[in-house]
Protein backbone atom coordinates (compact mmCIF):
# COMPACT_ATOMS: atom_id res chain seq x y z
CA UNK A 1 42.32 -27.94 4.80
CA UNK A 2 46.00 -27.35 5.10
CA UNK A 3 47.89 -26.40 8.95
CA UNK A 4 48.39 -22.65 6.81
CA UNK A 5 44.84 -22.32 6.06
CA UNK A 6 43.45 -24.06 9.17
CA UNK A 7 45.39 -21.23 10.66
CA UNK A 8 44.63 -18.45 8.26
CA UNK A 9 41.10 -19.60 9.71
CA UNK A 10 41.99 -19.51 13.18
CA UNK A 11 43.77 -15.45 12.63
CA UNK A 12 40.47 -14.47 11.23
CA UNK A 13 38.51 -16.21 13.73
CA UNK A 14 40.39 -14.42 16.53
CA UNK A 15 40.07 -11.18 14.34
CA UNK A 16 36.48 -11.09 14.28
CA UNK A 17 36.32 -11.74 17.87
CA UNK A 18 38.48 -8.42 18.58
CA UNK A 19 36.23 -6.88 16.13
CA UNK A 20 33.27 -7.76 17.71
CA UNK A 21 34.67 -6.79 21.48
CA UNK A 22 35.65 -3.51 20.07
CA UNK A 23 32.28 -2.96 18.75
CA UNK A 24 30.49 -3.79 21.57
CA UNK A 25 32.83 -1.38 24.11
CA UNK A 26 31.99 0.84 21.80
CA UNK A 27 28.16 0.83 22.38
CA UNK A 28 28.90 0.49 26.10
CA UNK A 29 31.21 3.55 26.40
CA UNK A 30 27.85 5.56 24.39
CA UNK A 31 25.59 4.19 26.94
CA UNK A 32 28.15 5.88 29.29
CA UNK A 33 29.92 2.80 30.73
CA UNK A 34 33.12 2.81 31.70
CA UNK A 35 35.20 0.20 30.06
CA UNK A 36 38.52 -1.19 31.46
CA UNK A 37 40.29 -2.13 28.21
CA UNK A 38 43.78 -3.52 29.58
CA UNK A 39 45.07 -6.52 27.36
CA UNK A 40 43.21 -5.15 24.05
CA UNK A 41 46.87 -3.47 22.94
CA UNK A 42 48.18 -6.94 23.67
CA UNK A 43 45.68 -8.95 22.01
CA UNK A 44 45.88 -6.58 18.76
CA UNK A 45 49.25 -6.64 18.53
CA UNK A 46 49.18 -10.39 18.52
CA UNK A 47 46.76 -10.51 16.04
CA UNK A 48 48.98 -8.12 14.13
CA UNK A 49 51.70 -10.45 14.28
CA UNK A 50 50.08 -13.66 13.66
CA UNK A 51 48.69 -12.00 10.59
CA UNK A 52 52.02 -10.91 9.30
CA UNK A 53 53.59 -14.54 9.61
CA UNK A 54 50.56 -15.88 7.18
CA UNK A 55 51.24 -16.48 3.21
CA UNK A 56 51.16 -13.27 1.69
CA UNK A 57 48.17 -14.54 -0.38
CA UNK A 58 46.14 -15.34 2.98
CA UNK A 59 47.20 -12.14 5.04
CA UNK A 60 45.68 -9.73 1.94
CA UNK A 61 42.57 -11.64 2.18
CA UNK A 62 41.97 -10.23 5.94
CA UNK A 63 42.70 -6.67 5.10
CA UNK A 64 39.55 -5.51 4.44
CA UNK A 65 38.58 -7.10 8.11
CA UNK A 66 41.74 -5.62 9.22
CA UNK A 67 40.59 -1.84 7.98
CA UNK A 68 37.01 -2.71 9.96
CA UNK A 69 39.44 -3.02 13.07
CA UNK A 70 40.90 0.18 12.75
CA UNK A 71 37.89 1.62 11.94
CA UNK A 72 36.59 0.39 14.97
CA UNK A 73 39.67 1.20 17.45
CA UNK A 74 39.30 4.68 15.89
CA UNK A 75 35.65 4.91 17.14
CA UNK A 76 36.02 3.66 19.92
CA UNK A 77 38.87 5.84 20.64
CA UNK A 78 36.79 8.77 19.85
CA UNK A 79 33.57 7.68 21.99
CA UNK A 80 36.46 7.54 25.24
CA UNK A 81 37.35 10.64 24.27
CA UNK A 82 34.18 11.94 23.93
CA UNK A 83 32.99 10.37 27.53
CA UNK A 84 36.17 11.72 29.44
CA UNK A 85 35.35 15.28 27.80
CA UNK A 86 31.93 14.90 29.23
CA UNK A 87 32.72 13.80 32.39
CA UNK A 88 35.71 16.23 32.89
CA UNK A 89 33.09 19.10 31.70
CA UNK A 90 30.64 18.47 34.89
C-alpha cells in the first residue's frame, strides 16, 4: 500500500466511524434521548477536508459514503427537530 492509499484508508475509516455515530444518535434521539452533539461539526468538517486533499481518483471513490453522511446528518437533523417539537408541544 502506498502513504496516499494507506491514507485514503484511514479518511474512510474515520468516515464510517462518523457514519456510524450519526446513525446511532439517531436511534437514540427516537428513543427520546437527548444527545449532546458538540465536536460532530468539527469532526465533519475535518473529514471534509482530509477528503478534499486526497487524489481526485481516491476522494470520488468515498462519495457514495459521503452522500450516506448527509443522508444521515439530514435524519438526524430531522429526528432533533422532531424531539424539540415534541417536547416544546407538552
Amino acid at each position: 500500500m502506498t502513504d496516499q492509499s494507506t491514507e485514503a484508508a484511514a479518511v474512510g475509516k474515520r468516515l464510517q466511524t462518523i457514519v456510524d455515530y450519526v446513525r446511532d444518535c439517531q436511534a437514540r434521539v427516537n428513543k427520546g434521548e437527548i444527545m449532546d452533539l458538540q465536536g460532530l461539526d468539527k469532526n465533519v468538517i475535518s473529514l471534509c477536508d482530509d477528503i478534499a486533499n486526497l487524489p481526485e481518483e481516491e476522494s470520488r471513490a468515498l462519495e457514495g459514503r459521503m452522500s450516506g453522511l448527509i443522508d444521515s446528518l439530514e435524519a438526524l437533523a430531522q429526528a432533533m427537530k422532531d424531539q424539540h417539537g415534541q417536547a416544546g408541544g407538552h
